[in-house]
PDB file of N, CA and C in Angstrom:
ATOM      1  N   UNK A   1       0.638  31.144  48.834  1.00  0.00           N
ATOM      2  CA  UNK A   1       1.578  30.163  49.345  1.00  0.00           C
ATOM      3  C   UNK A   1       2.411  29.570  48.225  1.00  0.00           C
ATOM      4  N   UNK A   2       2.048  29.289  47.149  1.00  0.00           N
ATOM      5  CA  UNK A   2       2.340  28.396  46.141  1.00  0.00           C
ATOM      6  C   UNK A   2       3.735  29.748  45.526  1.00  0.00           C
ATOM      7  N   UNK A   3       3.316  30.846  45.608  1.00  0.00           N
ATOM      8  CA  UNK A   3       4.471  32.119  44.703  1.00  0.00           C
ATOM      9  C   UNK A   3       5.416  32.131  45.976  1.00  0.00           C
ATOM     10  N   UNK A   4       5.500  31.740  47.185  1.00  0.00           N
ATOM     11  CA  UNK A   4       6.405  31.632  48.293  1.00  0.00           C
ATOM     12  C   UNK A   4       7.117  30.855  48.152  1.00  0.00           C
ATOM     13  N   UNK A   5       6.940  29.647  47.811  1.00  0.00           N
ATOM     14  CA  UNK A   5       7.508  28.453  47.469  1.00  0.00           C
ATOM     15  C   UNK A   5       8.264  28.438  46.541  1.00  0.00           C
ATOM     16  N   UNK A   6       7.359  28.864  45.345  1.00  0.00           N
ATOM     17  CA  UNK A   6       8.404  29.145  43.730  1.00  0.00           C
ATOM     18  C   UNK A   6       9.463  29.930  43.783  1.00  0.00           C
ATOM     19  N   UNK A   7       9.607  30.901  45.108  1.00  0.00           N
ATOM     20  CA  UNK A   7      10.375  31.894  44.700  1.00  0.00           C
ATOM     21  C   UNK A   7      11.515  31.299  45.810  1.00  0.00           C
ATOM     22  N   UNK A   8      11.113  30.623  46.967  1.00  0.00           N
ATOM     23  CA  UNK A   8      12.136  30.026  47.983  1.00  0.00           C
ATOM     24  C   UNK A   8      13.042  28.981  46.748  1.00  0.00           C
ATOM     25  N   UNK A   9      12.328  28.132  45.899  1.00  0.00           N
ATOM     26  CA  UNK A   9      13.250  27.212  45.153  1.00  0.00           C
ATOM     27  C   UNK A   9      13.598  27.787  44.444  1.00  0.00           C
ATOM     28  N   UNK A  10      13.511  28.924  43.879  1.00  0.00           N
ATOM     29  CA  UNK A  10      14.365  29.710  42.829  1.00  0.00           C
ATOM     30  C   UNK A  10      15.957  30.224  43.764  1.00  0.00           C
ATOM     31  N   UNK A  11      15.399  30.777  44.719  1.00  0.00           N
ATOM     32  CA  UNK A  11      16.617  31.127  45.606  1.00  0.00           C
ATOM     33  C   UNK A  11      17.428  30.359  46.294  1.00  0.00           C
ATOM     34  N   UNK A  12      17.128  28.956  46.473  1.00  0.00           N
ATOM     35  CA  UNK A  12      18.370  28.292  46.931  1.00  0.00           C
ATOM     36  C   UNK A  12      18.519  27.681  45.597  1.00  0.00           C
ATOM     37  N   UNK A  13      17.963  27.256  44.345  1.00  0.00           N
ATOM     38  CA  UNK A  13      18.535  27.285  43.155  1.00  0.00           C
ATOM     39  C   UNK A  13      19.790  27.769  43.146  1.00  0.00           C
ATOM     40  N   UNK A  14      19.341  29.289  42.770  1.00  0.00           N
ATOM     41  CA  UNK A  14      20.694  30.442  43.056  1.00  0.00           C
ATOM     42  C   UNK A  14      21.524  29.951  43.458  1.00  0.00           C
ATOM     43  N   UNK A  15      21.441  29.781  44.675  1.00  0.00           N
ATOM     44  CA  UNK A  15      22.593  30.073  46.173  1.00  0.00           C
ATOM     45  C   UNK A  15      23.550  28.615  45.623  1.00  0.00           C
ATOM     46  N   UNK A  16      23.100  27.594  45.048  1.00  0.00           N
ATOM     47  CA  UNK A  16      23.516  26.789  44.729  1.00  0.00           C
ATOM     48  C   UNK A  16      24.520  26.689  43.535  1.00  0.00           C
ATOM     49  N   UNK A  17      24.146  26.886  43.144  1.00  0.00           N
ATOM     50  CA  UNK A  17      24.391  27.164  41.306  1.00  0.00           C
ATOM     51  C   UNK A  17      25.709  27.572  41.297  1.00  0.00           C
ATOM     52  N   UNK A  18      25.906  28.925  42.429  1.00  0.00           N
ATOM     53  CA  UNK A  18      27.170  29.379  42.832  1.00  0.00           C
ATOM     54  C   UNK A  18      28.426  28.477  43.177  1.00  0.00           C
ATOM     55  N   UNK A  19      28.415  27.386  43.585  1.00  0.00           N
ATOM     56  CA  UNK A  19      28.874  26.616  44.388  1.00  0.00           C
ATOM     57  C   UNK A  19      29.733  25.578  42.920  1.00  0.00           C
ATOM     58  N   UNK A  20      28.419  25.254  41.678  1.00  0.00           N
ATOM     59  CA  UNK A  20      28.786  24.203  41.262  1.00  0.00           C
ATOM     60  C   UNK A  20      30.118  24.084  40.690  1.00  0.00           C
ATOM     61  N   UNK A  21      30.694  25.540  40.152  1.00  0.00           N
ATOM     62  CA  UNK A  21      31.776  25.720  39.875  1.00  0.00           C
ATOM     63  C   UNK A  21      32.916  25.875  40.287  1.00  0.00           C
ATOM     64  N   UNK A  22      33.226  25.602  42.120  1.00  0.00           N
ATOM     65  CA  UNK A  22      33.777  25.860  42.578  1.00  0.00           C
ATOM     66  C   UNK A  22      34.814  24.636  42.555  1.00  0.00           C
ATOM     67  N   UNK A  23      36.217  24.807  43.089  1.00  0.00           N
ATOM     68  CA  UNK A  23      37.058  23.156  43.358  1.00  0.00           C
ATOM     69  C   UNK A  23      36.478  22.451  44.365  1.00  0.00           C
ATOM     70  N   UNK A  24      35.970  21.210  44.838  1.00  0.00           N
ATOM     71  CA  UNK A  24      36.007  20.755  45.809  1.00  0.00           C
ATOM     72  C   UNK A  24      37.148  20.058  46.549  1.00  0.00           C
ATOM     73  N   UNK A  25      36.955  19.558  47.880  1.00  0.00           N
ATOM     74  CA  UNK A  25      38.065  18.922  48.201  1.00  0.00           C
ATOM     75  C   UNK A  25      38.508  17.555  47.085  1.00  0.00           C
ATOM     76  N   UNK A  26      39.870  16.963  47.027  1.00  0.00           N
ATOM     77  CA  UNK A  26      39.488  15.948  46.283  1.00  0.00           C
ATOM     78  C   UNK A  26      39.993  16.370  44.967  1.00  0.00           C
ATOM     79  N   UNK A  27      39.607  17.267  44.437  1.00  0.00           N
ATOM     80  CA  UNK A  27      39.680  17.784  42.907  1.00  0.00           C
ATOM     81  C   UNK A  27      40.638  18.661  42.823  1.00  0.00           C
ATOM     82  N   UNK A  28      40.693  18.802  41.201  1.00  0.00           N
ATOM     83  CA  UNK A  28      41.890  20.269  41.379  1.00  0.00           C
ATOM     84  C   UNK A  28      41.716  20.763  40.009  1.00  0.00           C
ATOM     85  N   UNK A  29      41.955  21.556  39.764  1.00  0.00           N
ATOM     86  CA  UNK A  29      41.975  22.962  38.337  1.00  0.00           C
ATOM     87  C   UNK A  29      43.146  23.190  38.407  1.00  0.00           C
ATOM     88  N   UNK A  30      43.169  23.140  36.840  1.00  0.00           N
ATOM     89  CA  UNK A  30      45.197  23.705  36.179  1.00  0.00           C
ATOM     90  C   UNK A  30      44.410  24.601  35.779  1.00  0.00           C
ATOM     91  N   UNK A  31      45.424  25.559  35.102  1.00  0.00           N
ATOM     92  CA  UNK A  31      45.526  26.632  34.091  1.00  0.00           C
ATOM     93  C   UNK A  31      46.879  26.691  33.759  1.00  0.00           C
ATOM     94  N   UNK A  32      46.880  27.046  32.448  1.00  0.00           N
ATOM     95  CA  UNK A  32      48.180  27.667  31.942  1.00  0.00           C
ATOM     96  C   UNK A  32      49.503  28.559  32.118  1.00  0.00           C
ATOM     97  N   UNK A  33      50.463  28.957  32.684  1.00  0.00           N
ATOM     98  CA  UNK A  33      50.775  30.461  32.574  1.00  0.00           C
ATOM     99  C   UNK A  33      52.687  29.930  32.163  1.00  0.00           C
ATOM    100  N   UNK A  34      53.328  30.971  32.011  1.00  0.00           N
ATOM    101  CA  UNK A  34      54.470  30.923  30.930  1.00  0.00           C
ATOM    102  C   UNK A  34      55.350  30.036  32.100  1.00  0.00           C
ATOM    103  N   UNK A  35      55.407  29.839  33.343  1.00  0.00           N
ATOM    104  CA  UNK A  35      56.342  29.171  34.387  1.00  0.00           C
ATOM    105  C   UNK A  35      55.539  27.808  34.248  1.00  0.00           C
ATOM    106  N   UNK A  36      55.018  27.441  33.178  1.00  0.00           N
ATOM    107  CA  UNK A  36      54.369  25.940  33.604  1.00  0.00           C
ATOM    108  C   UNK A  36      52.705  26.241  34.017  1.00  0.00           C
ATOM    109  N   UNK A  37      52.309  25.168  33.873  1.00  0.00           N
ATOM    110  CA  UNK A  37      50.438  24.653  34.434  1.00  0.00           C
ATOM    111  C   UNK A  37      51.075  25.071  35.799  1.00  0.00           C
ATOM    112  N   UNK A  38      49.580  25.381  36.198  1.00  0.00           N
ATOM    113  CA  UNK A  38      49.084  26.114  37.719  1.00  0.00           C
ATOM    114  C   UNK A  38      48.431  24.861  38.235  1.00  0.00           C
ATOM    115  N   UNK A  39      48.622  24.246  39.183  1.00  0.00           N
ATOM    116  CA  UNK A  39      47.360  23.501  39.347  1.00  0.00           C
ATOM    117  C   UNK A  39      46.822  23.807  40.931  1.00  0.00           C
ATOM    118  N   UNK A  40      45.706  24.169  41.387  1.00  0.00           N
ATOM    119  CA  UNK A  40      44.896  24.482  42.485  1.00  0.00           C
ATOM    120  C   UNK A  40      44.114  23.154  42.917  1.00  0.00           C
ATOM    121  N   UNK A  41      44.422  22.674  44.137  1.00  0.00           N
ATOM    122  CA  UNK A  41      43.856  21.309  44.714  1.00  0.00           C
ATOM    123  C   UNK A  41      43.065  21.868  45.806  1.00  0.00           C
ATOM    124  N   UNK A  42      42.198  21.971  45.761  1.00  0.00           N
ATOM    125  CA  UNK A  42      41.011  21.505  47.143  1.00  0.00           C
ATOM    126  C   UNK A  42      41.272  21.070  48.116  1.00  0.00           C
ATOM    127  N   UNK A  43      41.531  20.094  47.796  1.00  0.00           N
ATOM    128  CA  UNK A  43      42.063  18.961  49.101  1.00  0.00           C
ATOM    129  C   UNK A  43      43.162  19.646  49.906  1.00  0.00           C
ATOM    130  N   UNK A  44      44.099  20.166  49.490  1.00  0.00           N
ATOM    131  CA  UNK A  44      44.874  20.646  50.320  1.00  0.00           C
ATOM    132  C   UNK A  44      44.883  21.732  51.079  1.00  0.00           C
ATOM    133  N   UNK A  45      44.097  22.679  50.299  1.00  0.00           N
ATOM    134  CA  UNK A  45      43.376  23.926  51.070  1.00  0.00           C
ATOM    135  C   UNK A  45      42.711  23.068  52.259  1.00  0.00           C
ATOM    136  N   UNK A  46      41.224  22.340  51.990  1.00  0.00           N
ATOM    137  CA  UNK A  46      40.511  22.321  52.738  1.00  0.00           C
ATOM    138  C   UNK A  46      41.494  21.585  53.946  1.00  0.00           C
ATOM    139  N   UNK A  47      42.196  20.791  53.474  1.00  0.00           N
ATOM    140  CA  UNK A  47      42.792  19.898  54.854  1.00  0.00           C
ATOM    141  C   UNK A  47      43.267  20.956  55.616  1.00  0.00           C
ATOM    142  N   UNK A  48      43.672  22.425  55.532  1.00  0.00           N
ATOM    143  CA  UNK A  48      44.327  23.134  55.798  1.00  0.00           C
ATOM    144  C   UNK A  48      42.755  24.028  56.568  1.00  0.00           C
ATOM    145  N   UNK A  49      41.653  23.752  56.697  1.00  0.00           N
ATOM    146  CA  UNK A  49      40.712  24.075  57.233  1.00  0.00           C
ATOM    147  C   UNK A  49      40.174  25.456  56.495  1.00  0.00           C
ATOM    148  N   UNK A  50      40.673  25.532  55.337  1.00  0.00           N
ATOM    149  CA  UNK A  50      39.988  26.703  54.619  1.00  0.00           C
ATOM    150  C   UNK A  50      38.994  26.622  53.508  1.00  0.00           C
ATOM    151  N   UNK A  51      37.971  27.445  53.819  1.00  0.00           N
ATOM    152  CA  UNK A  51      36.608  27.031  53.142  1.00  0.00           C
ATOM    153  C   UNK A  51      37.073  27.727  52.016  1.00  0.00           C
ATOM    154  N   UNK A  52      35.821  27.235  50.829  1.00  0.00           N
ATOM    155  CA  UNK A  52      35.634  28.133  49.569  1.00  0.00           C
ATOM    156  C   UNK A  52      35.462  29.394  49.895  1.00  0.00           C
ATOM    157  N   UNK A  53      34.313  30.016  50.614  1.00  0.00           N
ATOM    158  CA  UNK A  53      34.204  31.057  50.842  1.00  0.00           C
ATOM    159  C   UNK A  53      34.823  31.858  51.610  1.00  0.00           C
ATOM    160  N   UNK A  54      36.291  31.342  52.240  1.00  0.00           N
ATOM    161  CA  UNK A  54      37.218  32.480  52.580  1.00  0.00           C
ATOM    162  C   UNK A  54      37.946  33.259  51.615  1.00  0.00           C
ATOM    163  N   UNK A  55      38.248  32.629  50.294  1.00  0.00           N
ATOM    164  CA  UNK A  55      38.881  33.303  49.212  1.00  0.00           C
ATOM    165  C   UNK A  55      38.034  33.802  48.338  1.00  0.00           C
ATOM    166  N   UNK A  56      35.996  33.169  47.875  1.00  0.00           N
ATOM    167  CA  UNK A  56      35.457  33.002  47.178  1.00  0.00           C
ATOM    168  C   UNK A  56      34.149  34.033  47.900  1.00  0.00           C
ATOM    169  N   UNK A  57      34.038  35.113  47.997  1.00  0.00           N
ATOM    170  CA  UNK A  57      34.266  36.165  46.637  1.00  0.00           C
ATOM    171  C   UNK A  57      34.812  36.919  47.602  1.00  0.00           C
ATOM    172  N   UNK A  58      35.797  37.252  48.401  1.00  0.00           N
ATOM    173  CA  UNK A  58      36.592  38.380  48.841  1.00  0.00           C
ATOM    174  C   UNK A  58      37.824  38.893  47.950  1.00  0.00           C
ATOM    175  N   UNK A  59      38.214  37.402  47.610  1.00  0.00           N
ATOM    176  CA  UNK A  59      39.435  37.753  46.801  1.00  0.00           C
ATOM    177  C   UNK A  59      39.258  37.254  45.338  1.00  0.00           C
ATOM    178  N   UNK A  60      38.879  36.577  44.801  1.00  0.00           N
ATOM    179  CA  UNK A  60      38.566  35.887  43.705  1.00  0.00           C
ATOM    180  C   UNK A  60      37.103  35.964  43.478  1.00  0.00           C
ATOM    181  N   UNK A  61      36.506  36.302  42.246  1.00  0.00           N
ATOM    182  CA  UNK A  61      35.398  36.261  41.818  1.00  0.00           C
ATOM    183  C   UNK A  61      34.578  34.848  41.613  1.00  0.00           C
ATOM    184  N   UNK A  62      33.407  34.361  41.614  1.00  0.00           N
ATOM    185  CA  UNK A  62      33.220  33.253  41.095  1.00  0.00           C
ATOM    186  C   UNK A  62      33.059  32.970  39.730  1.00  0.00           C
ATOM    187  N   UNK A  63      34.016  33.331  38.729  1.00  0.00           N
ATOM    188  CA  UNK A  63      33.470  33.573  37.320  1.00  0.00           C
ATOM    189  C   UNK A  63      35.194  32.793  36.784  1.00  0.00           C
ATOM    190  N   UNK A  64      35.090  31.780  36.215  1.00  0.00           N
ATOM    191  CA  UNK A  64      36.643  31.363  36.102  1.00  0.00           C
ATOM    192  C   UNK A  64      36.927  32.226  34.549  1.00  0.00           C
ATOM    193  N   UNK A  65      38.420  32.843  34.930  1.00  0.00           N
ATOM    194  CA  UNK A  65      38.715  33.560  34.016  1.00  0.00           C
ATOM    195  C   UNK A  65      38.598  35.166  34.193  1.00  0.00           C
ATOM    196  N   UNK A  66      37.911  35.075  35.340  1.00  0.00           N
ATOM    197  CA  UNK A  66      37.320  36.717  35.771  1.00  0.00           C
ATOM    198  C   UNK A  66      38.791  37.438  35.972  1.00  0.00           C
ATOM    199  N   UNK A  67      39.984  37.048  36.434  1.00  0.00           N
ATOM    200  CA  UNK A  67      40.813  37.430  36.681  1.00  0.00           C
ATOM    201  C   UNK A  67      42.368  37.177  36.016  1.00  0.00           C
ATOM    202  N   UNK A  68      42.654  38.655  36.061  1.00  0.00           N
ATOM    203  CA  UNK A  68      43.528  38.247  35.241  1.00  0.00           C
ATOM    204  C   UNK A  68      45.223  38.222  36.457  1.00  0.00           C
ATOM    205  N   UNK A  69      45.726  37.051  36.192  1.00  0.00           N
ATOM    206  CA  UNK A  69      46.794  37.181  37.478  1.00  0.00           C
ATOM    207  C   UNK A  69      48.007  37.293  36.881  1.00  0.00           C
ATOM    208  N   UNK A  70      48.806  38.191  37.604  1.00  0.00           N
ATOM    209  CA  UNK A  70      50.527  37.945  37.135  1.00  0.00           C
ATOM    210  C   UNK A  70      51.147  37.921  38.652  1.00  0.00           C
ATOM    211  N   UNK A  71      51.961  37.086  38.489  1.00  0.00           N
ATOM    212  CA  UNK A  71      52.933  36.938  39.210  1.00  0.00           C
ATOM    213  C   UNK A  71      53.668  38.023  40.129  1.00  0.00           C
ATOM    214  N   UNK A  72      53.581  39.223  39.426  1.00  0.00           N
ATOM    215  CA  UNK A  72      54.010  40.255  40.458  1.00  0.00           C
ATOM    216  C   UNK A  72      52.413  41.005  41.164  1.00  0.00           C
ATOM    217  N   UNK A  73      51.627  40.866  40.675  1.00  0.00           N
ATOM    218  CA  UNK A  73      50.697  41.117  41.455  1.00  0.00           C
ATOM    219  C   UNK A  73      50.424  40.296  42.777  1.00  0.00           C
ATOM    220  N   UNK A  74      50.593  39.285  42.557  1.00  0.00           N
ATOM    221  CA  UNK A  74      50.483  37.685  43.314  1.00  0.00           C
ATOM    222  C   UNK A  74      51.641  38.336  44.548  1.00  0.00           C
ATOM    223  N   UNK A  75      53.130  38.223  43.974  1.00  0.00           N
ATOM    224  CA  UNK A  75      53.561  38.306  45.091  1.00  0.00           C
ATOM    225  C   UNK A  75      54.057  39.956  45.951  1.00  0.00           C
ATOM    226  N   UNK A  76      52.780  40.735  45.356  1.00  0.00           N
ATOM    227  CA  UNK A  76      52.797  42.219  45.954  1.00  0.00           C
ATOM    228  C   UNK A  76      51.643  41.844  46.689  1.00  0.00           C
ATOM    229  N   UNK A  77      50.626  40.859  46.980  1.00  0.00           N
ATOM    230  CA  UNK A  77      49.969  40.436  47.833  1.00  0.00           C
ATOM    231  C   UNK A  77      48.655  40.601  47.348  1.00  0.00           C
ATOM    232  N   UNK A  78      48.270  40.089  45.858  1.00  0.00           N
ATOM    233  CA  UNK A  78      47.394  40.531  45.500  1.00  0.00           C
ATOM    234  C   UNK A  78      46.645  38.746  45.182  1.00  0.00           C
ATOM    235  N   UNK A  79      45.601  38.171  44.840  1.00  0.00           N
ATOM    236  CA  UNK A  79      44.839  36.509  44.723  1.00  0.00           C
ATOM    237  C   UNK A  79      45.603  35.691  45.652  1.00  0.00           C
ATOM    238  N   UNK A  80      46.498  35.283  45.327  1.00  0.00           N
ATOM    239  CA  UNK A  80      46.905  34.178  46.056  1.00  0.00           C
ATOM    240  C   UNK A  80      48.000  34.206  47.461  1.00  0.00           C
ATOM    241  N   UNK A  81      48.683  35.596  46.828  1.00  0.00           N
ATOM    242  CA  UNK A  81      49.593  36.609  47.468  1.00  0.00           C
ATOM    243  C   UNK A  81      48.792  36.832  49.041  1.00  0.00           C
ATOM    244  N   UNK A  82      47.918  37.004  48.891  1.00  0.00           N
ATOM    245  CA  UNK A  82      47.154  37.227  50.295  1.00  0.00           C
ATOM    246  C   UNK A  82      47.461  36.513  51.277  1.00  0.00           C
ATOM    247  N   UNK A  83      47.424  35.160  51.176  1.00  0.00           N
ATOM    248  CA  UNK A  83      47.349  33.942  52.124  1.00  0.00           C
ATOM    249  C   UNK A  83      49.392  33.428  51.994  1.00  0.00           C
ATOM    250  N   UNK A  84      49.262  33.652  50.584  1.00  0.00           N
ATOM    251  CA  UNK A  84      51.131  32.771  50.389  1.00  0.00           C
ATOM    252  C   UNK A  84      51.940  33.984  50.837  1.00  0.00           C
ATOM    253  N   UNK A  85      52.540  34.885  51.689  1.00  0.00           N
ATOM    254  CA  UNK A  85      52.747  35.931  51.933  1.00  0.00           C
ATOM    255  C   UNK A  85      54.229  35.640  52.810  1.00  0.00           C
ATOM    256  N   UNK A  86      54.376  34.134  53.277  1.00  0.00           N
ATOM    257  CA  UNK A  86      55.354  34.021  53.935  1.00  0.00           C
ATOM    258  C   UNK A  86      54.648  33.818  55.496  1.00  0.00           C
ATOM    259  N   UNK A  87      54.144  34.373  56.030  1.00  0.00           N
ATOM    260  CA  UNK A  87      53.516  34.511  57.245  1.00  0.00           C
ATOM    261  C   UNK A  87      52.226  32.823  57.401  1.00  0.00           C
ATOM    262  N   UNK A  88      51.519  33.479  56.598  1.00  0.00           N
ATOM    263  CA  UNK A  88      50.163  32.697  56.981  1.00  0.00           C
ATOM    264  C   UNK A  88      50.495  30.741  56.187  1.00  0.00           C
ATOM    265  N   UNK A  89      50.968  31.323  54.953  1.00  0.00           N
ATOM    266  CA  UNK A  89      51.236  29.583  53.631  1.00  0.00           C
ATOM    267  C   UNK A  89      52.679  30.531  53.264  1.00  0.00           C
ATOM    268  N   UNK A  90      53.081  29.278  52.501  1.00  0.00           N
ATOM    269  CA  UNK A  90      54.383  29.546  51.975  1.00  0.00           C
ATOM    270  C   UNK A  90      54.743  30.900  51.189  1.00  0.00           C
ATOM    271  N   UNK A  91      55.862  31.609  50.864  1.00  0.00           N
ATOM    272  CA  UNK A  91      55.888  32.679  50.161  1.00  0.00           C
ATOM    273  C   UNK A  91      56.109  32.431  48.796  1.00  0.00           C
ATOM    274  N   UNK A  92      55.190  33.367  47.928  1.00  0.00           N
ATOM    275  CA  UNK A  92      55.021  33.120  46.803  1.00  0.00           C
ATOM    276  C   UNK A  92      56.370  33.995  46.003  1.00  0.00           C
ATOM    277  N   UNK A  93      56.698  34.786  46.474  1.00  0.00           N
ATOM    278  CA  UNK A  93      58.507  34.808  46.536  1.00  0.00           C
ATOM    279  C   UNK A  93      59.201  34.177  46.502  1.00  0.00           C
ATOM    280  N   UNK A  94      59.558  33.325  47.534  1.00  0.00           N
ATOM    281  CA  UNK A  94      60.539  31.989  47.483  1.00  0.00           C
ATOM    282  C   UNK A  94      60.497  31.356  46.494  1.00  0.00           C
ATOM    283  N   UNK A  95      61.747  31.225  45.723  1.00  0.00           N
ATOM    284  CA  UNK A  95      61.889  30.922  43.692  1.00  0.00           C
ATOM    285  C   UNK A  95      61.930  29.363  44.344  1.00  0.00           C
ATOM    286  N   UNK A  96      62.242  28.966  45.387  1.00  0.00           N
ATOM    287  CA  UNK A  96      62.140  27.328  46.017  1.00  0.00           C
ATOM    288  C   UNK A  96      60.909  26.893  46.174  1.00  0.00           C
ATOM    289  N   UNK A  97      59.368  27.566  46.220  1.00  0.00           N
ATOM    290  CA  UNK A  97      58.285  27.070  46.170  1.00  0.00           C
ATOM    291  C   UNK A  97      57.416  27.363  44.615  1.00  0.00           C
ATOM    292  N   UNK A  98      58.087  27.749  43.729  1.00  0.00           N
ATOM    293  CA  UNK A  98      57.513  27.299  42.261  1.00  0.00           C
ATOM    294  C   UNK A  98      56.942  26.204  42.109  1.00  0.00           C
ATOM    295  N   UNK A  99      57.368  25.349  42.295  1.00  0.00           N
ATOM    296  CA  UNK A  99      57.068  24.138  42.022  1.00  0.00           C
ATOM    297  C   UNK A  99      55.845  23.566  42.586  1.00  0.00           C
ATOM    298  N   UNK A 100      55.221  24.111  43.522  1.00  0.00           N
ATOM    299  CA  UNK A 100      54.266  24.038  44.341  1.00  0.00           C
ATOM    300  C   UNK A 100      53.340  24.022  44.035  1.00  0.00           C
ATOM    301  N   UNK A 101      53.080  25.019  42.998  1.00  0.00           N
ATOM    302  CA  UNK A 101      51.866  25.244  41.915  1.00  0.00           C
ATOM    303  C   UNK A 101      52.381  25.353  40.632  1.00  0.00           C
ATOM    304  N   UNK A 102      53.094  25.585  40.395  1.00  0.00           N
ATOM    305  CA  UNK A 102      53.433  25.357  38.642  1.00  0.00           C
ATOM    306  C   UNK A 102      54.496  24.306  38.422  1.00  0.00           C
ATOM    307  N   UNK A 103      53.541  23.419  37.210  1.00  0.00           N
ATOM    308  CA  UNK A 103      54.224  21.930  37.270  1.00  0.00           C
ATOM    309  C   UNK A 103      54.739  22.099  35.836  1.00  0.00           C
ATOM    310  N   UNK A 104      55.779  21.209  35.321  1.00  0.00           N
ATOM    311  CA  UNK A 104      55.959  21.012  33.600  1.00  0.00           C
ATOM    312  C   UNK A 104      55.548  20.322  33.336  1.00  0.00           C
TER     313      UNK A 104
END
């Protein structure tokens, strides 16, 4: 009973652990790139009813840095390109929504 136990708290350990790095609502992560800081808000996804784990790990790895993004990948429909496509969120095409995510 006792090696059932150790090994159940090891595994939602795990399952957890995954999570800590993620944005929550509320919060937000910049990064760098040559059009200005990126910044990714939580809050606005989630208000938008989308979980971590719709992007987190289908499209994005949980490893920050795991990926390397350019802009024409993005808007050939590749990380963020998926969802900003014009259809579903704004198009990551439209030179009028830069600003959206990359700030000076």
């Amino acid at each position: 009973m006792n090696r059932f136990l150790v090994v159940m708290t090891l595994l939602i350990g795990f399952a957890l652990a995954g999570n800590a790095g993620a944005v929550p609502a509320g919060k937000t992560v910049a990064w760098d790139s040559p059009m200005g800081k990126v910044v990714f808000d939580g809050k606005i996804h989630a208000d938008k009813g989308i979980k971590c784990t719709d992007c987190h790990t289908k499209i994005f790895k949980m490893k920050k840095g795991a990926a390397e993004m350019k802009m024409a990948d993005i808007n050939g429909g590749k990380f963020c390109g998926e969802c900003h496509n014009g259809t579903r969120a704004f198009a990551t095409k439209d030179q009028t929504s830069c600003v959206r995510c990359h700030k000076k």
